[in-house]
C-alpha atoms as a PDB file:
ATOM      1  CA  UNK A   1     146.702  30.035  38.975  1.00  0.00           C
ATOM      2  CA  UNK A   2     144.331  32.059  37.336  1.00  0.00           C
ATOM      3  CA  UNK A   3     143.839  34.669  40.394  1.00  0.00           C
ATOM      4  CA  UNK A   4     147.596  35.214  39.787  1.00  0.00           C
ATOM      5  CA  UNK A   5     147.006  36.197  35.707  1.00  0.00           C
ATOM      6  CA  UNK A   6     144.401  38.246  37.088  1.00  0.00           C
ATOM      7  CA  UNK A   7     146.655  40.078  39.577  1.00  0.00           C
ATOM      8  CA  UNK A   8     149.686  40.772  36.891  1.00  0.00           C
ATOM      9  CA  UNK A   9     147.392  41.770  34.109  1.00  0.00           C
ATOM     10  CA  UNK A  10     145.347  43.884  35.792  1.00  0.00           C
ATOM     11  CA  UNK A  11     148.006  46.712  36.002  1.00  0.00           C
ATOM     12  CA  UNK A  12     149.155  46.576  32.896  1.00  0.00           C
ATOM     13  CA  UNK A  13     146.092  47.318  31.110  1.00  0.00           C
ATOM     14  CA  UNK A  14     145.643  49.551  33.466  1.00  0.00           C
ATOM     15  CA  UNK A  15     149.151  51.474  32.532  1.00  0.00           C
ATOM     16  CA  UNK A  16     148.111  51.024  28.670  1.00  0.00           C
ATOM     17  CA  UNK A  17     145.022  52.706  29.291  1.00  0.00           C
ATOM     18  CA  UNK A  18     146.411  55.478  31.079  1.00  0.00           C
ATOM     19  CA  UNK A  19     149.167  55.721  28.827  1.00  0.00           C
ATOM     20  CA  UNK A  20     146.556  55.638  25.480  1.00  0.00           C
ATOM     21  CA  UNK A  21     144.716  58.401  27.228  1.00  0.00           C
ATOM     22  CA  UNK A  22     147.581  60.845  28.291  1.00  0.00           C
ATOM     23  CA  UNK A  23     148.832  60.319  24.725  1.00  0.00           C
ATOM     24  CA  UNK A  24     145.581  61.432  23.126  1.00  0.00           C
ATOM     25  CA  UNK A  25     145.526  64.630  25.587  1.00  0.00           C
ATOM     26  CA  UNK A  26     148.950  65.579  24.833  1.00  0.00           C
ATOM     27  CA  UNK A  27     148.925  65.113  21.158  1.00  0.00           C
ATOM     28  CA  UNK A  28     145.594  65.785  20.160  1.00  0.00           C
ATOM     29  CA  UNK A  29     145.386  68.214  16.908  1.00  0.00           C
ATOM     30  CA  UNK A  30     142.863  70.433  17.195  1.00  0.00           C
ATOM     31  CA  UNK A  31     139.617  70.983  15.295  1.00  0.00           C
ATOM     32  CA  UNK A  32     139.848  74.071  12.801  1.00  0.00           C
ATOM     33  CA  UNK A  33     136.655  76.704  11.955  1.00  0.00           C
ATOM     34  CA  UNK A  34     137.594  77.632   8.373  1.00  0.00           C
ATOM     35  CA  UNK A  35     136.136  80.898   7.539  1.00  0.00           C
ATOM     36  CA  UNK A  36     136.845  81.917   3.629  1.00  0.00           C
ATOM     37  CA  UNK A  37     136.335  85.504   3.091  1.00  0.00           C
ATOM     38  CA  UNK A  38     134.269  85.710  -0.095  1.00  0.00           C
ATOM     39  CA  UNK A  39     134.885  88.750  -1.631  1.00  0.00           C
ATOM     40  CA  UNK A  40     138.372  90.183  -0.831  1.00  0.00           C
ATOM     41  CA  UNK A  41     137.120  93.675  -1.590  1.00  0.00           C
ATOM     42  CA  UNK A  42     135.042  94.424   1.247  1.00  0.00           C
ATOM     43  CA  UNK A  43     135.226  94.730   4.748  1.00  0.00           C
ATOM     44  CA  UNK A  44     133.668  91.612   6.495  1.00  0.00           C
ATOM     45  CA  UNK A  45     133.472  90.114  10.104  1.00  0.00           C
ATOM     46  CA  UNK A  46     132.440  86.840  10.765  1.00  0.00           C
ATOM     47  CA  UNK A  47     131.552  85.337  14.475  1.00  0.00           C
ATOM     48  CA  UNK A  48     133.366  81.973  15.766  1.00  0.00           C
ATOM     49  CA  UNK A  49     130.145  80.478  17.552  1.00  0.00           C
ATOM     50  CA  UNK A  50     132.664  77.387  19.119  1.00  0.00           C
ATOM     51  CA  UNK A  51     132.068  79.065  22.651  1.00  0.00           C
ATOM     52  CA  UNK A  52     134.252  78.686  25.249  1.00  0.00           C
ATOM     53  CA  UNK A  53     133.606  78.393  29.257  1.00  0.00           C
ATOM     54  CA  UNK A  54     137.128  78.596  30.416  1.00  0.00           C
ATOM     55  CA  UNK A  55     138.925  81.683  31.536  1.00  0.00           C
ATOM     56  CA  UNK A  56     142.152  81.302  29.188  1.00  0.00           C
ATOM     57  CA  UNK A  57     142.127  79.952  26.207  1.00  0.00           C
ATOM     58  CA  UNK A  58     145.308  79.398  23.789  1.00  0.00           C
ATOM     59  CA  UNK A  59     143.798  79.244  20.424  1.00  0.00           C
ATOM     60  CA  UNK A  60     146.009  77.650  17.477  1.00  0.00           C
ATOM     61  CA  UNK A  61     145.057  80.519  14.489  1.00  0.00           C
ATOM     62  CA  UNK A  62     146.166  79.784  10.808  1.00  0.00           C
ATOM     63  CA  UNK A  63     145.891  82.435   8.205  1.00  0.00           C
ATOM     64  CA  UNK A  64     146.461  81.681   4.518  1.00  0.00           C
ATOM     65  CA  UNK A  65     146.225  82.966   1.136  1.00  0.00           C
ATOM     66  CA  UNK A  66     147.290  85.893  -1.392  1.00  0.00           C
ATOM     67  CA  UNK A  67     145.935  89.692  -1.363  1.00  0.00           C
ATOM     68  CA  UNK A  68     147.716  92.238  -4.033  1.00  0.00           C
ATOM     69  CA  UNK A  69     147.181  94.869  -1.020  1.00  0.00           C
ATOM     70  CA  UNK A  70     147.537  95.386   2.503  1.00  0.00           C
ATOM     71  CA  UNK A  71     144.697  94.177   4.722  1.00  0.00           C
ATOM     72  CA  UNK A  72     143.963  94.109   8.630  1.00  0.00           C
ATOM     73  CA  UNK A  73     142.343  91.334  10.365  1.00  0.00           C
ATOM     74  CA  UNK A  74     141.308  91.955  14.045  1.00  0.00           C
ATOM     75  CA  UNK A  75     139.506  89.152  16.674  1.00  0.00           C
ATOM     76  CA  UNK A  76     137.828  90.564  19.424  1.00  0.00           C
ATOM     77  CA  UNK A  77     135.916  89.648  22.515  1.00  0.00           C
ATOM     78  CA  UNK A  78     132.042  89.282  20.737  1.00  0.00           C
ATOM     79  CA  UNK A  79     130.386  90.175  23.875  1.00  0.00           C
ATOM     80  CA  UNK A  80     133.156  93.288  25.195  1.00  0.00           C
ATOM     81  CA  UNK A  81     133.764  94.445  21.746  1.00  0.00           C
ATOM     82  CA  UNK A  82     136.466  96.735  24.155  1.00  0.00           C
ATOM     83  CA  UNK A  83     138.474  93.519  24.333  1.00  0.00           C
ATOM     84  CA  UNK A  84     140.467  93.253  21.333  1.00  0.00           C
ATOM     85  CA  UNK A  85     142.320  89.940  21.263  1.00  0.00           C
ATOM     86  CA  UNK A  86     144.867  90.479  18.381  1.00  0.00           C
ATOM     87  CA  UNK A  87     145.180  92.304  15.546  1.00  0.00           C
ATOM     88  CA  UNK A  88     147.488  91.443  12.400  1.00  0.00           C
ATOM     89  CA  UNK A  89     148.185  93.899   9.686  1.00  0.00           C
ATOM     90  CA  UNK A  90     148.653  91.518   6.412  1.00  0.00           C
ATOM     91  CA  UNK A  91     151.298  92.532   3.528  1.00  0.00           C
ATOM     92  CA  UNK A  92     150.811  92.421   0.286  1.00  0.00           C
ATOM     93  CA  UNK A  93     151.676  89.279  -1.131  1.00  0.00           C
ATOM     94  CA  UNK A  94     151.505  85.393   0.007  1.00  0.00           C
ATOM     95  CA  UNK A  95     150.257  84.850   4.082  1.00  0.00           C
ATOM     96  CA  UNK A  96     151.113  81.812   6.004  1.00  0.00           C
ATOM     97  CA  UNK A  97     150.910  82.745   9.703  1.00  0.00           C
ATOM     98  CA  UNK A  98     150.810  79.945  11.700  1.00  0.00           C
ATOM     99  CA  UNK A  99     149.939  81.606  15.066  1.00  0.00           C
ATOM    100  CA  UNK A 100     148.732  80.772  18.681  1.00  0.00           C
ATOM    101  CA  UNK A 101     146.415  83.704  20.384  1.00  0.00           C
ATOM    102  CA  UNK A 102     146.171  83.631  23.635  1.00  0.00           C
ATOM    103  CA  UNK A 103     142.225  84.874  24.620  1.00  0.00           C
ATOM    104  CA  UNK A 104     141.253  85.580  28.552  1.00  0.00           C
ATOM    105  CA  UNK A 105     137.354  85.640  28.037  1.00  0.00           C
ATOM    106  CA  UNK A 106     134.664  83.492  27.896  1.00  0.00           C
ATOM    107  CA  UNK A 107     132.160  83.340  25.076  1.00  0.00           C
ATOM    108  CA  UNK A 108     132.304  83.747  21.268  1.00  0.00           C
ATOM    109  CA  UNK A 109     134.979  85.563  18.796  1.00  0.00           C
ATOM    110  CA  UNK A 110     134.558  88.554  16.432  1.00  0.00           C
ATOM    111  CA  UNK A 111     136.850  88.076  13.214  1.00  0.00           C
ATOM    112  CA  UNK A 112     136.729  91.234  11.358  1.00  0.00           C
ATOM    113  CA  UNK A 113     138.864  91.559   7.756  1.00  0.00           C
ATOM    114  CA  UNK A 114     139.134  95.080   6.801  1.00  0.00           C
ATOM    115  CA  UNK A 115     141.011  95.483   3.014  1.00  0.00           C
ATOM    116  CA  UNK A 116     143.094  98.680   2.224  1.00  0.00           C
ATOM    117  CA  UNK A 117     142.887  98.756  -1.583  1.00  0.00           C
ATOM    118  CA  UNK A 118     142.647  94.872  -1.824  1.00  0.00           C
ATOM    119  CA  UNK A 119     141.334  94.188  -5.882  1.00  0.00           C
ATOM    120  CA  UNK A 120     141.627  90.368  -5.784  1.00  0.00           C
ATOM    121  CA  UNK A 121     142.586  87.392  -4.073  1.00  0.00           C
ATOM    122  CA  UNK A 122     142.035  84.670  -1.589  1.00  0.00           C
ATOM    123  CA  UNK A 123     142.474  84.725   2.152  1.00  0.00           C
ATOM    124  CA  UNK A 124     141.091  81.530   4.516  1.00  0.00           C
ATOM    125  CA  UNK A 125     141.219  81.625   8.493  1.00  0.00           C
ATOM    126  CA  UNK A 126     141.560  79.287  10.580  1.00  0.00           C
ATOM    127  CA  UNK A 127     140.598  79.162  14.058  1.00  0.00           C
ATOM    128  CA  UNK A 128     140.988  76.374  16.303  1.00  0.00           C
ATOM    129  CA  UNK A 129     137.733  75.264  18.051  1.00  0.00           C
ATOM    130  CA  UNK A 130     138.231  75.308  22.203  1.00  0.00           C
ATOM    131  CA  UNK A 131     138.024  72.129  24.176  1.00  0.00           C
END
């Protein structure tokens, strides 16, 4: 009798655990790098140093905040600064870009924020962290 509880629970905790597991894959949110640029004012670039060893990557990107002026914000490839990933030319005003990039390197990110006339405000990046 209890071989037979053995032999029917066996692949149903089985199923569960496969089921918990594909479930955490699929739905997992990912981990964000927030990098605050300081002073608004002045050209910056920061470096992502989350790595990653895959050859394509599809990295969630947020970018939020409030400039009185147009700025630029570009991501490149830190090792081939040739390899620019994306580019995004920011308008004056609220941001809330809610973007996916889609990078076919290996290795770490260059975030560079360039202002055009930019006297105040607040801008914060976020940048998924590769699995």
């Amino acid at each position: 009798m209890l071989q037979k509880i053995k032999r029917n629970i066996a692949p149903i905790v089985l199923n569960a655990a496969l089921f918990i597991g594909l479930w955490m894959l699929l739905f997992k949110k990912p981990d964000y790098l927030a990098i605050t640029v300081k002073n608004v004012q002045k050209p910056q670039f920061y470096v992502d140093t989350a790595a990653t060893f895959h050859d394509f990557v599809s990295l969630p990107l947020k970018i939020e905040g409030e400039l009185d002026a147009p700025a630029y914000i570009e991501i490149r490839d830190y090792d081939n600064p040739n390899y620019i990933v994306h580019r995004f030319n920011l308008k004056a005003g609220k941001t809330a870009l809610d973007y996916s990039i889609d990078y076919y390197g290996r290795g770490f990110l260059r975030i560079s924020y360039k202002p055009y006339g930019v006297k105040k405000g607040h801008l914060v990046i976020r940048v998924a962290t590769p699995i």
